[in-house]
Protein backbone atom coordinates (compact mmCIF):
# COMPACT_ATOMS: atom_id res chain seq x y z
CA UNK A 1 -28.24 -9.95 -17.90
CA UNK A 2 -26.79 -10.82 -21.37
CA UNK A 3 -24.97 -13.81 -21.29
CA UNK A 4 -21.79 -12.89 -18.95
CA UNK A 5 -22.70 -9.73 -19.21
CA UNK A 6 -24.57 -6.94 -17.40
CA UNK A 7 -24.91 -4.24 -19.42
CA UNK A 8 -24.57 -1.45 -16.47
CA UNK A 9 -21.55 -3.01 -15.18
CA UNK A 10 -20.24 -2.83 -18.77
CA UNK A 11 -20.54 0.64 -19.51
CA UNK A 12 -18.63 1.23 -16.19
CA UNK A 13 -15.84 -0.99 -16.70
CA UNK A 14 -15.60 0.40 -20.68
CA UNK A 15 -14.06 3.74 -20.06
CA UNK A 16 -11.18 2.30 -17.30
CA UNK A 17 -10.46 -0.66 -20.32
CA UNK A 18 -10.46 2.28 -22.99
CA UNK A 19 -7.98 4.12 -21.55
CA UNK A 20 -5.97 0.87 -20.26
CA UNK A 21 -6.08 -0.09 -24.47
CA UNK A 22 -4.82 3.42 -25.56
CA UNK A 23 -1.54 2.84 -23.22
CA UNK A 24 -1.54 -0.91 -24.52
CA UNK A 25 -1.34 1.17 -28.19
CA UNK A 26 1.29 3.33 -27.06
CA UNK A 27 3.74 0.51 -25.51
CA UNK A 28 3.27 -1.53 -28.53
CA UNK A 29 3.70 0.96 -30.97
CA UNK A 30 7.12 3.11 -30.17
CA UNK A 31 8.32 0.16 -28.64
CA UNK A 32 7.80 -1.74 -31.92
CA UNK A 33 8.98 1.40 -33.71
CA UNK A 34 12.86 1.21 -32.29
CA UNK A 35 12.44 -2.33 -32.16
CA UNK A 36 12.43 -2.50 -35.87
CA UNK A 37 15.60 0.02 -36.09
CA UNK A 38 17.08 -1.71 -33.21
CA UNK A 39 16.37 -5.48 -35.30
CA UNK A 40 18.30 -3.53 -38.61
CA UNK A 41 20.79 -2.12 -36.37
CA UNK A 42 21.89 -5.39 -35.47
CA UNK A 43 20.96 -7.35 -38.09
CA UNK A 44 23.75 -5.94 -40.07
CA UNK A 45 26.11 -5.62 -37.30
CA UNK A 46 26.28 -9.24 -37.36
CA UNK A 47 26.15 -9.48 -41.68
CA UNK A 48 28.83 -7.00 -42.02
CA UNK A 49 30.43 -5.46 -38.61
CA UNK A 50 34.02 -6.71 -37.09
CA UNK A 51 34.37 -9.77 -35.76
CA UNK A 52 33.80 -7.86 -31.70
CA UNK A 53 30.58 -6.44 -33.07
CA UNK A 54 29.30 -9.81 -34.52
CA UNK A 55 30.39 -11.37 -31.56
CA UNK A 56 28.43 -8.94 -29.10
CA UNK A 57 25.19 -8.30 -31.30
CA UNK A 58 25.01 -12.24 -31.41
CA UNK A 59 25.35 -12.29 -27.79
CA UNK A 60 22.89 -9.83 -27.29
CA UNK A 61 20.32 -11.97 -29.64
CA UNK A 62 20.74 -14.77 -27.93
CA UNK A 63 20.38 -13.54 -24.44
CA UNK A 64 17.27 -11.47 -25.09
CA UNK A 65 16.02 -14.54 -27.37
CA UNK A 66 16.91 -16.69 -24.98
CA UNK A 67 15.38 -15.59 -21.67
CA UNK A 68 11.20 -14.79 -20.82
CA UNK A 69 10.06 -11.19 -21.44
CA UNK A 70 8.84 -10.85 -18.30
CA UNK A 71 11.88 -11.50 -16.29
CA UNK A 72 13.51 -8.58 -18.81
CA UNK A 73 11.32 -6.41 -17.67
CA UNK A 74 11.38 -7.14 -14.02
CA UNK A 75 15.06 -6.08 -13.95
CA UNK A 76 14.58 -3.34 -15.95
CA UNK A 77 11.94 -2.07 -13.48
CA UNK A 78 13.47 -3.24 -10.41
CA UNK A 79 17.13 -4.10 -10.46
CA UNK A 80 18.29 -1.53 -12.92
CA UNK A 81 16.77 0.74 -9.87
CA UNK A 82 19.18 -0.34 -7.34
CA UNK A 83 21.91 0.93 -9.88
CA UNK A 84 20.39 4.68 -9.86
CA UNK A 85 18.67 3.77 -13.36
CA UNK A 86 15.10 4.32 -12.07
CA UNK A 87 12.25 4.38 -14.71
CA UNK A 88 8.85 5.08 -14.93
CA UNK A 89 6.45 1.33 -15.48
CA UNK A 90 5.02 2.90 -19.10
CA UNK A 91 9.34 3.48 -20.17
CA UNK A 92 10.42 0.04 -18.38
CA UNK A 93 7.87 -1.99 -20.41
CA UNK A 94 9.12 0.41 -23.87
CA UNK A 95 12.45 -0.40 -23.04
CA UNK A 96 12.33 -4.14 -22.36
CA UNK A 97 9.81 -5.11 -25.25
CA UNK A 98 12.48 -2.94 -27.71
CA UNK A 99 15.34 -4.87 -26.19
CA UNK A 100 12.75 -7.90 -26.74
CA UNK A 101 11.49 -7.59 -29.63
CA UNK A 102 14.80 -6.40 -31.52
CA UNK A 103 16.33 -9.50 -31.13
CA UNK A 104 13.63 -11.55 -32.71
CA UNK A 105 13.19 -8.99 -35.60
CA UNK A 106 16.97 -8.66 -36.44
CA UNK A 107 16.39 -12.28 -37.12
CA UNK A 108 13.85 -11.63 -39.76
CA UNK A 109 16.21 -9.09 -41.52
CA UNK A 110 19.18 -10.64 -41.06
CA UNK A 111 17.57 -13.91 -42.95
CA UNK A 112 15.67 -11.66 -45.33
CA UNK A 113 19.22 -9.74 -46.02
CA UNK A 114 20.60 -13.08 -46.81
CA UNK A 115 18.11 -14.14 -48.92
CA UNK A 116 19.11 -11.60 -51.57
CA UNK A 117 21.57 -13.31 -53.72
CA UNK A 118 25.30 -12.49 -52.93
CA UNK A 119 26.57 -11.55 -56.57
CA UNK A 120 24.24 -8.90 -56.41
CA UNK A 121 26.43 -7.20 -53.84
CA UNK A 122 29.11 -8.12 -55.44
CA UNK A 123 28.48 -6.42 -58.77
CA UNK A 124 27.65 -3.61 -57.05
CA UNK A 125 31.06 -3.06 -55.10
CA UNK A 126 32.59 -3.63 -58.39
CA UNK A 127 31.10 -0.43 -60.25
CA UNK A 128 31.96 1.41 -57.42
CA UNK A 129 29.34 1.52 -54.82
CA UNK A 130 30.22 1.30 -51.03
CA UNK A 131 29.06 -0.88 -48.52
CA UNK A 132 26.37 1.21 -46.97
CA UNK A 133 25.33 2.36 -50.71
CA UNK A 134 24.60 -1.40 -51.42
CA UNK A 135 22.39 -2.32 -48.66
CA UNK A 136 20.61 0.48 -48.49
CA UNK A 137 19.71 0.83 -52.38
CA UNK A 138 20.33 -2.44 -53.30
CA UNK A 139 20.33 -5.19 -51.03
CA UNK A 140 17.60 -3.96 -48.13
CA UNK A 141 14.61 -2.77 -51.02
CA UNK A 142 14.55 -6.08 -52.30
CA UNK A 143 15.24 -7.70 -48.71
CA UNK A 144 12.07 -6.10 -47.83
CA UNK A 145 9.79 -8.12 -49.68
CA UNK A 146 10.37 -10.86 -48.02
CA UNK A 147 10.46 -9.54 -44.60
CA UNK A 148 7.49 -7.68 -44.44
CA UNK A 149 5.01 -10.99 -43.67
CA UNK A 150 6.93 -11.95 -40.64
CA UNK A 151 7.36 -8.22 -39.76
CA UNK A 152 3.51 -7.89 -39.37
CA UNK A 153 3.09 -10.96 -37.67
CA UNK A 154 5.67 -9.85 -35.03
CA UNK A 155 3.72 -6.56 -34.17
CA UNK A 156 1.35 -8.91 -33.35
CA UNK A 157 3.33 -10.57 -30.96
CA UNK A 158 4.58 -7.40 -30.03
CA UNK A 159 1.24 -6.48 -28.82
CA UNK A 160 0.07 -9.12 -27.22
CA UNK A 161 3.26 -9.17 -24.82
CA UNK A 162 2.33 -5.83 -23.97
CA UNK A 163 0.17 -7.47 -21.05
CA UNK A 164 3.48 -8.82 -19.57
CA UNK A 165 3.61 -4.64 -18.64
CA UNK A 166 0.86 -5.01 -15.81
CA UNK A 167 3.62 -7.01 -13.73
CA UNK A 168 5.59 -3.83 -13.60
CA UNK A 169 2.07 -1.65 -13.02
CA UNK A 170 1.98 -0.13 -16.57
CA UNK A 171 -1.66 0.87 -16.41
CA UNK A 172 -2.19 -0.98 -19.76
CA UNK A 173 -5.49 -2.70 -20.57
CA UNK A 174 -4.55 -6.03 -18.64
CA UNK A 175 -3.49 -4.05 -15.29
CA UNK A 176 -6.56 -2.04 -15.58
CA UNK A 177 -8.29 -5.46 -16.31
CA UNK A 178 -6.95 -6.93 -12.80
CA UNK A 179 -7.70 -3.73 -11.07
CA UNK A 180 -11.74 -3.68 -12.38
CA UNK A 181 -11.79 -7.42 -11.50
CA UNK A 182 -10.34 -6.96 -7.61
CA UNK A 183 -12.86 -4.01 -7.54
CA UNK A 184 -16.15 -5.50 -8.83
CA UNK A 185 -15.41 -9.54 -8.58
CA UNK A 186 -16.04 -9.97 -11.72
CA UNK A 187 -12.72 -11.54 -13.42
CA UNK A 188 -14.66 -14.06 -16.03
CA UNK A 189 -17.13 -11.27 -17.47
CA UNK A 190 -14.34 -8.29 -17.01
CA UNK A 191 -11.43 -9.79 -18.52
CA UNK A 192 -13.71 -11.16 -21.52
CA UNK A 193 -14.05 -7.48 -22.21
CA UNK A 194 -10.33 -7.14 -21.78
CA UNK A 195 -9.73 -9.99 -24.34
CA UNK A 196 -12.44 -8.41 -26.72
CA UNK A 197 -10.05 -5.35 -26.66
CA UNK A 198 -7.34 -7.20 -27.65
CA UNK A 199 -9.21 -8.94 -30.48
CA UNK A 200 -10.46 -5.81 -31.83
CA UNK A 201 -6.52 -4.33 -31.96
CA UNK A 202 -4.61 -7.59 -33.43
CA UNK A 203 -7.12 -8.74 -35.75
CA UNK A 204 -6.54 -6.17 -38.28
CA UNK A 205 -3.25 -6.75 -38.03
CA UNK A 206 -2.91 -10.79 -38.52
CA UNK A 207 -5.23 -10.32 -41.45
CA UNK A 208 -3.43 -7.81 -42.85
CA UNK A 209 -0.19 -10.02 -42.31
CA UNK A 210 -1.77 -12.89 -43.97
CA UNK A 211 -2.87 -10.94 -47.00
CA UNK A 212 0.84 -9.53 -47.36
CA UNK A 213 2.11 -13.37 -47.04
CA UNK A 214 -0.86 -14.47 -49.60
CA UNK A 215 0.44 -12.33 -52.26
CA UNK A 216 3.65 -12.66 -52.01
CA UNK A 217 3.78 -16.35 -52.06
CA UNK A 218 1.43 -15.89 -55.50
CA UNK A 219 4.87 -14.19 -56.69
CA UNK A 220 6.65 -16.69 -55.77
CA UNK A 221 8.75 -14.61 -53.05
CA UNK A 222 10.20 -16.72 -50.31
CA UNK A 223 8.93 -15.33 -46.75
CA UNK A 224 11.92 -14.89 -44.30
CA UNK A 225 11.33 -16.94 -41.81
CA UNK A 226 12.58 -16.14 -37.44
């Protein structure tokens, strides 16, 4: 024994936490993927849209902002069910971390959109350019700059509350965490490993967000802030 650890028990736990951390991967990634279109989307919905669609993408920010992740995914699981909207755990927890996670990041662009000085946009509509011509080659590459800090630190976030998914039975690292621990009674030395896992995964990415927000600050960009 090693510490917590047997290392028999460990090498048959490791290929049931493997797989569990691939899935955990998979969640956080395409969820985080239309997430971020889903943030833009509304983002400038409420910048530039009519006043209905600023009035219903701020709705929909606040009410994802404003209630837990977990009960999100619970109805999208469960109660969407009883409405003939059935889905599998793995698409439930996709689908409720996008909703999720959308409304934090159109936060990040909407206050990294506004951080771009208005005359900008207005110089540009006065030469000729369109809307959609100045946000996307104007506004949005310099808008970037300043959100891409908090944009790394969300996928972090992101995948952490991927472990929300085991309440739904996504077999992602923490469900196959609970199942090792009700098989072997091990839950200390078992979900160590689990947490391990989840060290090995974010760490790259808050370091890699830190270095982004290091040297930007050194160039005296403002970091959008959510």
């Amino acid at each position: 024994m090693i510490g917590w650890f047997s290392g028999n028990e460990v090498l048959e736990w490791l290929p049931d936490l493997f797989a569990g951390a691939l899935v955990t991967l998979r969640i956080a990634a395409l969820a985080f993927a239309l997430a971020l279109a889903l943030g833009l989307a509304v983002a400038v919905a409420r910048l530039s849209g009519g006043r209905l669609l600023r009035t219903l993408a701020g709705s929909y920010v606040e009410v994802f902002r404003g209630t837990p992740l977990l009960t999100q995914m619970l109805i999208v699981y469960f109660s969407l069910a009883s409405l003939g909207l059935t889905f599998t755990a793995f698409t439930a927890a996709v689908i409720a971390i996008t909703l999720n996670s959308g409304a934090y990041l159109s936060e990040i662009f909407r206050a990294g959109i506004l951080s771009i000085d208005h005359g900008q946009r207005e110089a540009s509509l006065s030469i000729g350019m369109r809307e959609p011509q100045v946000l996307f080659y104007i506004v949005l590459p310099q808008a970037f700059r300043v959100m891409i800090p908090p944009i790394a630190h969300y996928a972090v976030i992101t995948l952490k509350s991927t472990s929300l998914a085991s309440a739904i039975t996504a077999p992602e690292l923490m469900m196959q965490a609970h199942s090792l621990s009700s098989e072997y009674f091990r839950p200390t030395e078992i979900y160590g490993v689990a947490a391990l896992f989840y060290v090995a995964i974010a760490y790259p990415l808050s370091i890699m967000a830190h270095l982004l927000e290091k040297r930007l600050s050194k160039t005296g960009v403002s970091v959008a802030a959510f």
